[in-house]
N, C-alpha and C. Protein backbone atom coordinates (compact mmCIF):
# COMPACT_ATOMS: atom_id res chain seq x y z
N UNK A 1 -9.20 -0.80 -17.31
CA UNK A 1 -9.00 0.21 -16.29
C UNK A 1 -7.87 -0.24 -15.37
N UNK A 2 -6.96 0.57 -14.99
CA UNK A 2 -6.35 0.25 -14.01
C UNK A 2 -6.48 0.42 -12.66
N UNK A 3 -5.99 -0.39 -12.01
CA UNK A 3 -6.15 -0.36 -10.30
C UNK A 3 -4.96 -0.23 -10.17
N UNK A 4 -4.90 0.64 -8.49
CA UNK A 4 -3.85 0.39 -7.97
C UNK A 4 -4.27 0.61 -6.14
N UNK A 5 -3.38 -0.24 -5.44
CA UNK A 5 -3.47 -0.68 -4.34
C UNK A 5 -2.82 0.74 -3.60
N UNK A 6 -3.05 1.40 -2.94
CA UNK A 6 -2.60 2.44 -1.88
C UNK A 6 -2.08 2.58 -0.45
N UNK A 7 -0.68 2.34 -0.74
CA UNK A 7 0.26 2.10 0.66
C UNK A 7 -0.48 2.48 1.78
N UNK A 8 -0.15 2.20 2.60
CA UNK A 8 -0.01 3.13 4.07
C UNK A 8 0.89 4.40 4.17
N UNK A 9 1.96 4.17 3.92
CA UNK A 9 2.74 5.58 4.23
C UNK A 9 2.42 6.42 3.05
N UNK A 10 1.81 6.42 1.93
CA UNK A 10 1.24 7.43 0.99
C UNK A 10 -0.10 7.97 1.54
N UNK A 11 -0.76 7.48 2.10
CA UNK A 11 -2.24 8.28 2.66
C UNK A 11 -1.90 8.90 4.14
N UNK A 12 -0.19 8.66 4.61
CA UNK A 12 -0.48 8.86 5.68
C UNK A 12 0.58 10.02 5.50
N UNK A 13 1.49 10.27 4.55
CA UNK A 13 1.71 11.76 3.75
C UNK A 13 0.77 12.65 3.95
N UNK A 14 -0.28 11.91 2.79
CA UNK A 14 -1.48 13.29 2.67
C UNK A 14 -2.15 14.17 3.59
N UNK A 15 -2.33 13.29 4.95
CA UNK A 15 -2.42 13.84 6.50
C UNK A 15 -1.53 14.28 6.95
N UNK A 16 -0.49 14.35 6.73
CA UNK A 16 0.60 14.80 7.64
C UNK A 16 1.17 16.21 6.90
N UNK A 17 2.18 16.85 7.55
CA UNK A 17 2.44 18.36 7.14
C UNK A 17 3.13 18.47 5.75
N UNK A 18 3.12 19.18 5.68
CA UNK A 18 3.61 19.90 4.20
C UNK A 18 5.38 19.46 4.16
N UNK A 19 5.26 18.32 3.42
CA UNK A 19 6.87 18.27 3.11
C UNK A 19 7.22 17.33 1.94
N UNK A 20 8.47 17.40 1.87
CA UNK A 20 8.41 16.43 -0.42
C UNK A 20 7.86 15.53 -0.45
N UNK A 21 8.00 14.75 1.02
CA UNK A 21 6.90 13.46 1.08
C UNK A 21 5.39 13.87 0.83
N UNK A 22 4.64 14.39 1.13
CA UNK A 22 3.64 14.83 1.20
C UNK A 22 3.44 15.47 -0.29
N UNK A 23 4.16 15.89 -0.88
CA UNK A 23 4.52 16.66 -2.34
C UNK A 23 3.76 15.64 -3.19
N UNK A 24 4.80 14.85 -2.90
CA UNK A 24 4.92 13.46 -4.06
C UNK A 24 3.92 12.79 -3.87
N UNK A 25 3.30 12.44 -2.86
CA UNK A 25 2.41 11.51 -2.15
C UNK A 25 1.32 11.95 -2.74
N UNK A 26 0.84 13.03 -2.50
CA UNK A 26 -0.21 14.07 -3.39
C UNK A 26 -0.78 13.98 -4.88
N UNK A 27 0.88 14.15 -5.10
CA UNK A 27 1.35 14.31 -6.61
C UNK A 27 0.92 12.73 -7.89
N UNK A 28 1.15 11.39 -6.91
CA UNK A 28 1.34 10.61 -7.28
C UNK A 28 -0.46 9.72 -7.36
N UNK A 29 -0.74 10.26 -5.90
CA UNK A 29 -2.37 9.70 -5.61
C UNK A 29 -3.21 10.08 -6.77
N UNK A 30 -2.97 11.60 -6.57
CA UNK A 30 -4.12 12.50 -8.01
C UNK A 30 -3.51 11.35 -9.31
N UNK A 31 -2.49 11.24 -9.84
CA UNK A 31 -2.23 10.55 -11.11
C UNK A 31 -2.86 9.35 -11.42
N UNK A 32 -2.58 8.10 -10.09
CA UNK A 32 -3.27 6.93 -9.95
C UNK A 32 -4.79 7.26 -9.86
N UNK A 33 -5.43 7.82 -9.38
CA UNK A 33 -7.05 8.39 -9.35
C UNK A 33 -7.53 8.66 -10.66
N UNK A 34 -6.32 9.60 -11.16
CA UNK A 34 -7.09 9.86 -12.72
C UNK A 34 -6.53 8.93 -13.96
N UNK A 35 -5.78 7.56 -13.47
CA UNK A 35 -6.05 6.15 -14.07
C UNK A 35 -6.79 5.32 -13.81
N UNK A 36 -7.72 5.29 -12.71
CA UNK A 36 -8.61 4.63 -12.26
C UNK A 36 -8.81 4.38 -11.05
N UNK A 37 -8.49 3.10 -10.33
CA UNK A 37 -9.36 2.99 -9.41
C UNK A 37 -8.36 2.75 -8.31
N UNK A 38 -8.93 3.50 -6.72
CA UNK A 38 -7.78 3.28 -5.97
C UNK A 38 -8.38 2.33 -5.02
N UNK A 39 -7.66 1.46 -4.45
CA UNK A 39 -7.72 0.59 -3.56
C UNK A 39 -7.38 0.07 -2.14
N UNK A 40 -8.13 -0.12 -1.22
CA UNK A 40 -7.05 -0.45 -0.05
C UNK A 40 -7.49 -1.79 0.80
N UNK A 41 -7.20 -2.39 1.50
CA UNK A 41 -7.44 -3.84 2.15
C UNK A 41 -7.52 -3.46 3.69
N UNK A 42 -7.68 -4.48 4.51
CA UNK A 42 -8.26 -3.98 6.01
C UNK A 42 -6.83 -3.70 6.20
N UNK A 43 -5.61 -4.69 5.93
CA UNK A 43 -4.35 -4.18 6.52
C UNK A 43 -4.11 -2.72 6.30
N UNK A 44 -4.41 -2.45 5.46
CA UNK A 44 -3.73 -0.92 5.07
C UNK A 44 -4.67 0.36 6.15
N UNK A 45 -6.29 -0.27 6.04
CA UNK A 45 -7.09 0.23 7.04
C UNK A 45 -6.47 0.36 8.46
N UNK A 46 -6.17 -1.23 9.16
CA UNK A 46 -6.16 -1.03 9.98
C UNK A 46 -4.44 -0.32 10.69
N UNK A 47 -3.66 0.07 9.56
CA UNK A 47 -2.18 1.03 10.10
C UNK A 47 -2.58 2.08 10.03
N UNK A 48 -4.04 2.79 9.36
CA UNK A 48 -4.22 4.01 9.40
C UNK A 48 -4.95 4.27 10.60
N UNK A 49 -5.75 3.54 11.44
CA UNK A 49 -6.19 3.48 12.65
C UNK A 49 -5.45 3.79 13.63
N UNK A 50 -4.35 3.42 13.06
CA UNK A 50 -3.50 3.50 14.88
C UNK A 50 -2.67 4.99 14.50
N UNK A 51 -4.06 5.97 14.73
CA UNK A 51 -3.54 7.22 14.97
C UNK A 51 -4.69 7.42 15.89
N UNK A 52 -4.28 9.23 15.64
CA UNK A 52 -5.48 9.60 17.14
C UNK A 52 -6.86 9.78 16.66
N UNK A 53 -6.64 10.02 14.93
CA UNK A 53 -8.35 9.61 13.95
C UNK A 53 -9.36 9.05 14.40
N UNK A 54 -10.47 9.30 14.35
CA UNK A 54 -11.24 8.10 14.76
C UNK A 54 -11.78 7.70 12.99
N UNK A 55 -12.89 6.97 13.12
CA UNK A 55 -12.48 6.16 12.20
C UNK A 55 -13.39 7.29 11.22
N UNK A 56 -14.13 7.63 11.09
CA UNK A 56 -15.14 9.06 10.63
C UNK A 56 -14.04 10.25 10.16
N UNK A 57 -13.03 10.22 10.86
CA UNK A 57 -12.45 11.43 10.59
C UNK A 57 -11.19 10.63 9.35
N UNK A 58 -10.79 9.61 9.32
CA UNK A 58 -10.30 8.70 8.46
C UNK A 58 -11.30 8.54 7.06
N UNK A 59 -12.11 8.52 7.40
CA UNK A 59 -13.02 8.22 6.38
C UNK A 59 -12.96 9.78 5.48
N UNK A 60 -13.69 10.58 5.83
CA UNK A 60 -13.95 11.80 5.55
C UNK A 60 -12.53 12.69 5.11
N UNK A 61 -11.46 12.33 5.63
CA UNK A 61 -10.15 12.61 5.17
C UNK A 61 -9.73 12.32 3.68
N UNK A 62 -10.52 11.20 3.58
CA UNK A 62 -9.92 10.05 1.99
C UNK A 62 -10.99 10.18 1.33
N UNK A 63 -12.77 10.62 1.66
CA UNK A 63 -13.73 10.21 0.64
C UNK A 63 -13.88 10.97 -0.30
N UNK A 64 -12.91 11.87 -1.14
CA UNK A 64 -13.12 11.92 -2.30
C UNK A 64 -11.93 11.20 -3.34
N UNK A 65 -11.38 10.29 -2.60
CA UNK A 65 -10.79 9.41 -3.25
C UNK A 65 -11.50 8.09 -4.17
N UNK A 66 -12.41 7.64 -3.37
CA UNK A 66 -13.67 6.85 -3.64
C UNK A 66 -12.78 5.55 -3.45
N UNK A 67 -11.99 4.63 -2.15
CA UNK A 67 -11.58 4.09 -1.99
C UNK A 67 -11.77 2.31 -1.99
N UNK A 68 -11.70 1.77 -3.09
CA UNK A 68 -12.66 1.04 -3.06
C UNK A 68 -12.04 -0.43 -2.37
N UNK A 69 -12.71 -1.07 -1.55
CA UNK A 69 -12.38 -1.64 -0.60
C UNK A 69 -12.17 -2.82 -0.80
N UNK A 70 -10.85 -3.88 -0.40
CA UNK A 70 -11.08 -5.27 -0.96
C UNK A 70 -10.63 -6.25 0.38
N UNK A 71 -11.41 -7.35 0.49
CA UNK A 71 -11.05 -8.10 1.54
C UNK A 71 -9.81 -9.17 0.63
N UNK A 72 -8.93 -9.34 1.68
CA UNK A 72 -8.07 -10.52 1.52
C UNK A 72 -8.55 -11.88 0.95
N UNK A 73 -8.17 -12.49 0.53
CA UNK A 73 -8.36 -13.96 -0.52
C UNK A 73 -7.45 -14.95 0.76
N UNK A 74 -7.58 -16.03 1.19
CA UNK A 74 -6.71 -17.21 1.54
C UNK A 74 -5.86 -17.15 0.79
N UNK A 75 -5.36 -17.00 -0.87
CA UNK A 75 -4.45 -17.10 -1.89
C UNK A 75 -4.09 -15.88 -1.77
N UNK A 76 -4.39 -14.93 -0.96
CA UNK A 76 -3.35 -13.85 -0.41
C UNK A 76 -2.60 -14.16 0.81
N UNK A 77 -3.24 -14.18 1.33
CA UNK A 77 -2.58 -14.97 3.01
C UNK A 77 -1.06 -15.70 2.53
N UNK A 78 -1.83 -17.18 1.91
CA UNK A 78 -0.63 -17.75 1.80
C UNK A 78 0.34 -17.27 1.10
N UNK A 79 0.58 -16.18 -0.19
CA UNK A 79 1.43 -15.96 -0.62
C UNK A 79 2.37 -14.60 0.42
N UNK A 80 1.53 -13.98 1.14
CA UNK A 80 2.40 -13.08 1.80
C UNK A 80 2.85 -13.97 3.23
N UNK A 81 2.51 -15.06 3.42
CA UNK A 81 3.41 -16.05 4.08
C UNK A 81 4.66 -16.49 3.33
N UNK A 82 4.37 -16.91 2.35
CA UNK A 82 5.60 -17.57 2.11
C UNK A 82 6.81 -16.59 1.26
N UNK A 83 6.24 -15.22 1.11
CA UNK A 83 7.49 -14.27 0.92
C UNK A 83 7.86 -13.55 2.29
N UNK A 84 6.87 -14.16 3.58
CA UNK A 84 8.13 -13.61 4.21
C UNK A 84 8.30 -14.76 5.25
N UNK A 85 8.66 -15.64 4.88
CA UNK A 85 9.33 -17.28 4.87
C UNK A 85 10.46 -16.89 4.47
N UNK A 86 10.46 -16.55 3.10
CA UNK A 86 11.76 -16.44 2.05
C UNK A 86 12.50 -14.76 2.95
N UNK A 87 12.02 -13.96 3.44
CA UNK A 87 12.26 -12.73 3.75
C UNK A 87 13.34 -13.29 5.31
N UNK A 88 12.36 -14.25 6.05
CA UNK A 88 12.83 -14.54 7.20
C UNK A 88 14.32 -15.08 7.08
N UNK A 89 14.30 -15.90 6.17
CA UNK A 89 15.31 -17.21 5.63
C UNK A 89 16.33 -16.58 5.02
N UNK A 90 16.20 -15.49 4.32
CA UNK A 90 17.43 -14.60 3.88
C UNK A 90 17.81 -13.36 4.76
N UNK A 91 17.29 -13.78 6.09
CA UNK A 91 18.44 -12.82 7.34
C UNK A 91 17.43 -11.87 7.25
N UNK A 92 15.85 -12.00 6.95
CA UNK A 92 15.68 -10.31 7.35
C UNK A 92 15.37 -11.06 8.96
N UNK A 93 15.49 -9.64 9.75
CA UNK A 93 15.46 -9.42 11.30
C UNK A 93 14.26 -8.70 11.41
N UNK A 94 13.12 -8.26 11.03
CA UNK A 94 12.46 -7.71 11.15
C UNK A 94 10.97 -8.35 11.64
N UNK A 95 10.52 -8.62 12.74
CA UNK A 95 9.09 -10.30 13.27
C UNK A 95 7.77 -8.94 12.42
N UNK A 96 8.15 -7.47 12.67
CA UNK A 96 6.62 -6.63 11.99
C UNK A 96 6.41 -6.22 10.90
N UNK A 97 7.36 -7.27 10.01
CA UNK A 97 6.71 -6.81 8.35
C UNK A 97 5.95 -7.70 7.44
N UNK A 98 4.92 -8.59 8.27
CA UNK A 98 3.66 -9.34 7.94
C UNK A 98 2.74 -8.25 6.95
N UNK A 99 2.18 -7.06 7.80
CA UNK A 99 1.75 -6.54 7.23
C UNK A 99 2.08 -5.99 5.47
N UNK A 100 3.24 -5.53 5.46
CA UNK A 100 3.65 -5.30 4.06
C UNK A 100 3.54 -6.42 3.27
N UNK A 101 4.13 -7.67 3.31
CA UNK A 101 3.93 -8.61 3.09
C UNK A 101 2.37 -8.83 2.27
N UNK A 102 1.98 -9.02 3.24
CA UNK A 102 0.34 -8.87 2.87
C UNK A 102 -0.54 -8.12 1.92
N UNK A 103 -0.25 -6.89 2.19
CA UNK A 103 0.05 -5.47 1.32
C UNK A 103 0.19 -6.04 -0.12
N UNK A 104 1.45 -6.46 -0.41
CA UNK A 104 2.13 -6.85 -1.40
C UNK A 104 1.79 -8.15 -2.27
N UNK A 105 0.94 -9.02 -1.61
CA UNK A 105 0.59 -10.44 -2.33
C UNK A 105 -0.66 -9.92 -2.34
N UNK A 106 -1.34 -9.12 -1.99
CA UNK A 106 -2.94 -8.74 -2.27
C UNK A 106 -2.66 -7.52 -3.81
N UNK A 107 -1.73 -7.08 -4.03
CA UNK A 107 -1.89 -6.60 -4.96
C UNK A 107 -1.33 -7.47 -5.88
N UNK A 108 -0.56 -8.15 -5.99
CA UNK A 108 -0.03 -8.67 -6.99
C UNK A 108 -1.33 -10.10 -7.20
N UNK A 109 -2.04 -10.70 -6.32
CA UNK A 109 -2.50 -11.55 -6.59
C UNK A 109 -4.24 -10.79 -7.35
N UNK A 110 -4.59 -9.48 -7.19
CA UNK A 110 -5.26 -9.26 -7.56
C UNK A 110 -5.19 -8.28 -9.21
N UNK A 111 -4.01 -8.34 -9.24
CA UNK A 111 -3.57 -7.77 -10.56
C UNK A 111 -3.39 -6.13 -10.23
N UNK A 112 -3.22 -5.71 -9.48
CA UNK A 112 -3.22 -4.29 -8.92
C UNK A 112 -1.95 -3.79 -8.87
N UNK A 113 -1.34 -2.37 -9.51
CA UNK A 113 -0.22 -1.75 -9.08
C UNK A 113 -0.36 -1.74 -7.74
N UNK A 114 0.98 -1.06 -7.24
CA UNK A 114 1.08 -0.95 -5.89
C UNK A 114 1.60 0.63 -5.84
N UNK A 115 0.94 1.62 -5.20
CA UNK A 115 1.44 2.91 -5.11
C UNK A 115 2.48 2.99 -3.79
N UNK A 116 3.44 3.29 -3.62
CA UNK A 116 4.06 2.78 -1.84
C UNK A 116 5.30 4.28 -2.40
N UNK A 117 5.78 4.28 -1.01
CA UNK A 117 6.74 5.32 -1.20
C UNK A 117 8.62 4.53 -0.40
N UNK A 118 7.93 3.03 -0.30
CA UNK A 118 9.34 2.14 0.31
C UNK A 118 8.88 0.95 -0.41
N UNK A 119 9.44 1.13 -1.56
CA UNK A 119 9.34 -0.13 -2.68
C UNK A 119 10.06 -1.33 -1.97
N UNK A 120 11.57 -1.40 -1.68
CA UNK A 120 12.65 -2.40 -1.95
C UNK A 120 12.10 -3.66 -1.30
N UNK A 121 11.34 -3.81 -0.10
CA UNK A 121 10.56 -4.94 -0.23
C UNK A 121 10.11 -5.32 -0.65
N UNK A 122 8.92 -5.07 -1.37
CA UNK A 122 7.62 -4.91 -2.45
C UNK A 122 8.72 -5.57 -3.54
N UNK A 123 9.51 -5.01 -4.14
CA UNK A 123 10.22 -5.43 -5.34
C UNK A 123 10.81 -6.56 -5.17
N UNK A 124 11.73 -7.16 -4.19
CA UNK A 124 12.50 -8.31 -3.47
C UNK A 124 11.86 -9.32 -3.67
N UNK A 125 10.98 -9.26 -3.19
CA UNK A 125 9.65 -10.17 -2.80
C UNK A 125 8.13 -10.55 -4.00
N UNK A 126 8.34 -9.32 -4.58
CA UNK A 126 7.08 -9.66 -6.07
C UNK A 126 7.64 -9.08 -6.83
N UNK A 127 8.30 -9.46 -7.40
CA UNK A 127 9.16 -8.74 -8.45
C UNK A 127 8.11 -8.51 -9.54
N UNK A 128 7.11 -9.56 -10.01
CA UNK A 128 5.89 -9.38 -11.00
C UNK A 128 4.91 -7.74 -10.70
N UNK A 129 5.23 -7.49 -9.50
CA UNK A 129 4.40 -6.17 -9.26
C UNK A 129 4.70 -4.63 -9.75
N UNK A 130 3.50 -4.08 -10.10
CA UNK A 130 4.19 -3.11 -11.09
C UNK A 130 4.36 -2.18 -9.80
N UNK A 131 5.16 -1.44 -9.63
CA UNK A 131 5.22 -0.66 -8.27
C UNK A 131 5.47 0.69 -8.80
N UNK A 132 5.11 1.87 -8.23
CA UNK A 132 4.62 3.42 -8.08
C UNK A 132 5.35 4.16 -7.16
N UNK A 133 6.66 4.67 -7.56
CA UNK A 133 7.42 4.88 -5.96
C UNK A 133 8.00 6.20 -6.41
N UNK A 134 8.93 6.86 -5.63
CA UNK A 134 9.68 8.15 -5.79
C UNK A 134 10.63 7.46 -6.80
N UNK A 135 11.08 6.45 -6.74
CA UNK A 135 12.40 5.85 -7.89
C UNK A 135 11.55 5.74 -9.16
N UNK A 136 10.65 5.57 -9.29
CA UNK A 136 10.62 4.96 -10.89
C UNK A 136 9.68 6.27 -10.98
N UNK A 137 8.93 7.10 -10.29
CA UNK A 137 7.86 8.27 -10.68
C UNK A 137 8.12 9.42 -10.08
N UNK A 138 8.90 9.95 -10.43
CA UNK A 138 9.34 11.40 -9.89
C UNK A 138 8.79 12.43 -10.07
């Protein structure tokens, strides 16, 4: 069966208004769902929080997705440390992309696609990850 891990900015399409993002986002979730199993980690939880949702209305938004929930590993931690070690060290300027980071070594360390709709990090950084984006799934 396949898994795949479910961005933040793809669930946060599906809430938001009617536009190609939202198209695709749609378009792409239903496909991964009817390959199996979708996934998300507290990081991804907790960027969908910081809206005006409470957490019930978050829930009830996504539960017929059947989202199945995975806590972080230490052997996730450290690997989304040290790609963005390597991220820091090759000039990125950016101190708030821990989270993606994280994102990104929890799927790859758990064997999980990654559904996202802003690959070029994700790819840079785990190149082993099979990634789900507007470029490669149109």
């Amino acid at each position: 069966m396949t898994s795949t891990v479910v961005d933040t900015d793809v669930l946060i399409d599906v809430l938001g208004p009617a536009t190609p993002f939202r198209t695709w986002s749609l378009s792409a979730l239903k496909r991964c769902f009817d390959e199996g199993e979708l996934v998300l980690n507290p990081i991804i939880w907790s960027e969908l929080s910081a809206s005006s949702l409470s957490e019930l209305e978050i829930n009830l938004a996504f539960g017929w997705l059947g989202l199945k929930r995975e806590a972080l590993s230490y052997e996730t931690a450290y690997q989304a440390g040290k790609a963005h070690f390597a991220y820091r060290k090759a000039g990125g300027l950016r101190e708030r992309t821990l989270p993606d980071f994280l994102i990104g070594a929890h799927a790859t360390v758990r064997s999980h696609r990654l559904l996202t709709r802003d690959p070029a990090r994700y790819r840079a950084y785990f190149p082993s990850l099979d990634i789900i984006s507007p470029e490669t799934h149109s």
